[in-house]
Protein backbone atom coordinates (compact mmCIF):
# COMPACT_ATOMS: atom_id res chain seq x y z
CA UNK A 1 -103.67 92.42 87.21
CA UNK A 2 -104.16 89.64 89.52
CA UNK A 3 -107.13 87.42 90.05
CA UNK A 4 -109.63 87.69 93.23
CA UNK A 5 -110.41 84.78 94.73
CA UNK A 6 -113.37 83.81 97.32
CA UNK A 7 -110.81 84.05 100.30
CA UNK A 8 -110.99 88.07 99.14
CA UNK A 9 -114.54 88.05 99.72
CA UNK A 10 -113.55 88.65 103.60
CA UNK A 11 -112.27 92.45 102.86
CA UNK A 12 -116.01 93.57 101.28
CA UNK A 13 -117.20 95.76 103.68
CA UNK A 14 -114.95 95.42 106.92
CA UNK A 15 -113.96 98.92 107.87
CA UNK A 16 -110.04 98.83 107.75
CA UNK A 17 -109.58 102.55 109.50
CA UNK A 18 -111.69 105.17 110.89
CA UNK A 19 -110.99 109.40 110.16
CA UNK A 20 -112.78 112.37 110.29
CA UNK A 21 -115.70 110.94 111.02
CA UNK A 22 -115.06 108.38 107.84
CA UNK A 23 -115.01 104.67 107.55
CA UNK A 24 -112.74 103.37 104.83
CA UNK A 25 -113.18 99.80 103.73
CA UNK A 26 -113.10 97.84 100.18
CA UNK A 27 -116.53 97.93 98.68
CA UNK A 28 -118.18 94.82 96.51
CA UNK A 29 -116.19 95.23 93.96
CA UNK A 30 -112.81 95.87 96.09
CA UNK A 31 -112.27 99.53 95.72
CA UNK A 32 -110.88 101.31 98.44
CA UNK A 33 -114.11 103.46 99.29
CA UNK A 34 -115.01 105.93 102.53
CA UNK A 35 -118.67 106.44 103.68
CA UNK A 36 -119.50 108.69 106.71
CA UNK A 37 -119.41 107.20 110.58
CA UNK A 38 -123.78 107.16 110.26
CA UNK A 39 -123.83 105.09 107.16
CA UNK A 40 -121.42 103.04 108.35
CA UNK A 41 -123.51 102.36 110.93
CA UNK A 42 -126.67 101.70 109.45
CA UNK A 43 -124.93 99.08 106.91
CA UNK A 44 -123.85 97.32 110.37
CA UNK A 45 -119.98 97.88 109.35
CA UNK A 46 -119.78 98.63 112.69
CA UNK A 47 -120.35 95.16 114.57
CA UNK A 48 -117.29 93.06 115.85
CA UNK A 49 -114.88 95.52 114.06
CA UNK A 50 -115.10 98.73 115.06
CA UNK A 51 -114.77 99.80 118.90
CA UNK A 52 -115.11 103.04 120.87
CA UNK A 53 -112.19 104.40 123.43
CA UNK A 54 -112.33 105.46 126.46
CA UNK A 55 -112.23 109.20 125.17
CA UNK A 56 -115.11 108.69 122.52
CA UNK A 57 -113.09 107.77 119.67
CA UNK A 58 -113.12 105.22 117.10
CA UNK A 59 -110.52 102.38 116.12
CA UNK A 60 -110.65 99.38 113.77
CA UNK A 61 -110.43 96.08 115.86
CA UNK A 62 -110.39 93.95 112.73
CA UNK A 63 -107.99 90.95 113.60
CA UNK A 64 -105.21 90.96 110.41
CA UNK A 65 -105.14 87.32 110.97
CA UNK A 66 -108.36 86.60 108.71
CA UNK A 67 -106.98 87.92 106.12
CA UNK A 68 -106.24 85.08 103.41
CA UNK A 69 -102.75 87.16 102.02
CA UNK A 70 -101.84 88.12 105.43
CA UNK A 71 -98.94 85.82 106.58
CA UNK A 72 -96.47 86.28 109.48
CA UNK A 73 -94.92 89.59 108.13
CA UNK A 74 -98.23 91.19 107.35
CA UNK A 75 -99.68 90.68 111.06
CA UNK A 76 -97.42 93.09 112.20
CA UNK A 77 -99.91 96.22 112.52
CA UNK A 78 -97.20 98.48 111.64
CA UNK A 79 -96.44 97.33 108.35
CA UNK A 80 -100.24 97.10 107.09
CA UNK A 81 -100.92 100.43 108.62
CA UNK A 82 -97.97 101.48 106.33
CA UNK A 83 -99.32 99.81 103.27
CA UNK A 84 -102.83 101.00 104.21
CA UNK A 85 -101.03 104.43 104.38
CA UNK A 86 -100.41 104.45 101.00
CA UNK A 87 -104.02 103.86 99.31
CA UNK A 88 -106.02 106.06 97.22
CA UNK A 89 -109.96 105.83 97.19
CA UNK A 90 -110.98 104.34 93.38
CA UNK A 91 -107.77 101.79 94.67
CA UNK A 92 -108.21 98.35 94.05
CA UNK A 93 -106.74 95.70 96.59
CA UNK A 94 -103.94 94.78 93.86
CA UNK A 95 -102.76 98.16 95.70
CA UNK A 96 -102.93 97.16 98.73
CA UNK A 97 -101.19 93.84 98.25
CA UNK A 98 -98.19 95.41 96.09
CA UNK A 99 -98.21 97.74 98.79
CA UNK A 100 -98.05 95.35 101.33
CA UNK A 101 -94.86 93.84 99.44
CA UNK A 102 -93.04 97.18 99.35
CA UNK A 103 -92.86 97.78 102.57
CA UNK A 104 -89.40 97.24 104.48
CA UNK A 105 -88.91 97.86 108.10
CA UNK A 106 -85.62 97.63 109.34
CA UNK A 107 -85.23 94.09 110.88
CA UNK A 108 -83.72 93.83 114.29
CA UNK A 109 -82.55 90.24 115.16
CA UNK A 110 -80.99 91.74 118.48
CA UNK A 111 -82.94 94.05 119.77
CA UNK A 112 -82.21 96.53 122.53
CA UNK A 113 -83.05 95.91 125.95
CA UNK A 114 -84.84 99.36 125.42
CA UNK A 115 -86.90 97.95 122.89
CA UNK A 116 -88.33 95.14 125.26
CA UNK A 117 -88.52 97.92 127.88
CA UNK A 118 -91.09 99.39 125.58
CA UNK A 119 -92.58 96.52 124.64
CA UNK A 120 -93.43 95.61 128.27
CA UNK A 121 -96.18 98.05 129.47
CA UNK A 122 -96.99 96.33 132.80
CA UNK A 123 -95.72 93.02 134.59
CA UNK A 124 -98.72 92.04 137.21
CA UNK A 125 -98.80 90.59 140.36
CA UNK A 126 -98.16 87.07 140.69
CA UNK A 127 -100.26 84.35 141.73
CA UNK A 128 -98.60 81.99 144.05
CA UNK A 129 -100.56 77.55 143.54
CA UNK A 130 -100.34 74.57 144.46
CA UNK A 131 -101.09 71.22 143.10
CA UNK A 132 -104.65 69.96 144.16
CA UNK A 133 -102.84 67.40 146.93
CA UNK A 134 -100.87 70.72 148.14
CA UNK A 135 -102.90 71.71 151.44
CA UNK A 136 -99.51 73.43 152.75
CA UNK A 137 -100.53 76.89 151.99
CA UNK A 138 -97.27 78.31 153.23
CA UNK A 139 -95.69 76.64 149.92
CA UNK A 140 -96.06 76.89 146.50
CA UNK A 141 -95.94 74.56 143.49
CA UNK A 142 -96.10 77.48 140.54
CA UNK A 143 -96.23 81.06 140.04
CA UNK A 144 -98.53 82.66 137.23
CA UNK A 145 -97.77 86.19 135.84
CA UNK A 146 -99.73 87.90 133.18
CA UNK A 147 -97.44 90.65 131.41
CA UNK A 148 -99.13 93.71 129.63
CA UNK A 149 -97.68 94.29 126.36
CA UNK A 150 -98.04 96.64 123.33
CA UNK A 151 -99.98 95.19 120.71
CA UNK A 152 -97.27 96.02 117.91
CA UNK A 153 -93.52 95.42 118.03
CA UNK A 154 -92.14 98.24 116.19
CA UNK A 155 -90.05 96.25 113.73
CA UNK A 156 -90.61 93.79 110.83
CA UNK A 157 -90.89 90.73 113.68
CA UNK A 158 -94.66 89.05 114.60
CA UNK A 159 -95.35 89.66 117.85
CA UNK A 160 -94.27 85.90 118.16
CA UNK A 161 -91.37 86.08 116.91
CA UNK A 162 -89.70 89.39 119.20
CA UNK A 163 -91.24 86.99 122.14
CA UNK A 164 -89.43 83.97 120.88
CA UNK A 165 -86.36 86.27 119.76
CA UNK A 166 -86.67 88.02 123.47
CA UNK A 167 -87.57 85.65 125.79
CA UNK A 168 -84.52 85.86 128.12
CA UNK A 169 -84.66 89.52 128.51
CA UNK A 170 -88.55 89.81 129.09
CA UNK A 171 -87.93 86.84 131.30
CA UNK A 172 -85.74 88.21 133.14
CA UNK A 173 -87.56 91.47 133.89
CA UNK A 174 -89.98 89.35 134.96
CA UNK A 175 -88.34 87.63 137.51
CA UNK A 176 -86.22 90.81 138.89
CA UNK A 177 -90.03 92.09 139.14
CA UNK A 178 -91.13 88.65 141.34
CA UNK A 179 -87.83 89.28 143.45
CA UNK A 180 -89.23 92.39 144.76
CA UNK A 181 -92.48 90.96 145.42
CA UNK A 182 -93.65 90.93 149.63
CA UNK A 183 -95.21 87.51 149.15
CA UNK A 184 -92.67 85.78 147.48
CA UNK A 185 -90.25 87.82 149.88
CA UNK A 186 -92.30 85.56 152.57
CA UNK A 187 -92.01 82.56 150.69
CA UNK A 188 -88.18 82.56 151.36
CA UNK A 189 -87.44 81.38 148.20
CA UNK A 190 -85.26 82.96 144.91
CA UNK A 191 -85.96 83.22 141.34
CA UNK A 192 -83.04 80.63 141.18
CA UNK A 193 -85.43 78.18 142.41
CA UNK A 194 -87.40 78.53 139.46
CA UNK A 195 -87.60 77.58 135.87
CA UNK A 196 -89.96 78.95 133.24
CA UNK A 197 -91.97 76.13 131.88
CA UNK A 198 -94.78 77.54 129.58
CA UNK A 199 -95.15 80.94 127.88
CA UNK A 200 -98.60 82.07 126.16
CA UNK A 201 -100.21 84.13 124.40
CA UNK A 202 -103.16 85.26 125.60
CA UNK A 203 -104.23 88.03 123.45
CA UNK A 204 -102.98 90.89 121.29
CA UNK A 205 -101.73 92.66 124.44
CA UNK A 206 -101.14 90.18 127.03
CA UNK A 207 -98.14 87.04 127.88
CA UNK A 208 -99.15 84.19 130.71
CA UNK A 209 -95.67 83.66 132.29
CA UNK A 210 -95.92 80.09 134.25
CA UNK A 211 -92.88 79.15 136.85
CA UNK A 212 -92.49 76.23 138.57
CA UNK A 213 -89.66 74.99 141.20
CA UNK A 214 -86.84 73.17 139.56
């Protein structure tokens, strides 16, 4: 049996999934419990983790990154909602960390393109600047693009990592997007002209692509 430290403490309480009307968290003394949606509520479970849908329904928006145990493999949403899978209610969270361990997802160093294809959900418009001494405003000095992007990755990979691992291909389907674009059309310009000089992440769903001319 292994020994809870304070850094646990962060588990008591937090609703880690929603069903049936059921919130299912670790209690005070870290057993995997479930109370109903209105006690949930009342305890104030609810604020900053869980989050309503468009359609009415409940999700847990706790971020896996506060989680002391969690480390690069264990941010992958898949893989805890596999090891969450797996508990029983009276479960301690020895359970959930042994279960945590056991899970294997087939790694994919090379993915396939259709992989990224799925991975990319939307690639925005662009947004054509200049420098502040720029008043030419037939030119441009960068091009921002925000990409849309599925919060999980499907494999064993971080979300960072498949971006760092894929970041010719995403890039690319980026630019073949810009190509087409009527502004940058206008511009007379080519992607050739440009060279990727930042990527970030913004948020769980969303890459800032930032071009400039070479």
């Amino acid at each position: 049996m292994g020994i809870i430290c304070d850094a646990d403490s962060i588990f008591k309480n937090k609703p880690l999934k929603t069903k049936d009307d059921h919130v299912y968290y670790f209690d005070n003394g870290f057993i995997y419990s479930k109370v109903s949606m209105a006690i949930a509520y009342k305890k104030g479970m609810f604020k900053g983790c869980i989050y309503m849908r468009e359609d009415g329904s409940y999700f847990s928006g706790l971020s896996l990154n506060g989680f002391p145990f969690v480390n690069k493999k264990y941010s992958n949403s898949n893989i805890f909602n596999s090891a969450l899978s797996k508990m029983q209610l009276g479960q301690t969270i020895y359970e959930l960390k042994r279960n945590l361990d056991s899970v294997n997802f087939k790694h994919t160093n090379a993915l396939k393109d259709g992989s990224v294809a799925r991975f990319i959900t939307k690639i925005n418009n662009p947004s054509f600047e200049r420098e502040p001494e720029n008043f030419n405003v037939n030119t441009f000095d960068f091009i921002r693009v925000f990409v849309d992007t599925t919060c999980s990755t499907g494999c064993e990979l971080s979300r960072s990592d498949f971006i760092k691992v894929n970041i010719k291909p995403i890039s690319k389907m980026v630019l073949n997007k810009l190509e087409t674009n009527k502004r940058f059309i206008k511009f007379g310009a080519s992607s050739s002209f440009l060279k990727l000089t930042k990527v970030t992440m913004m948020c769980c769903d969303s890459i800032e692509f930032l071009f400039e001319l070479k």
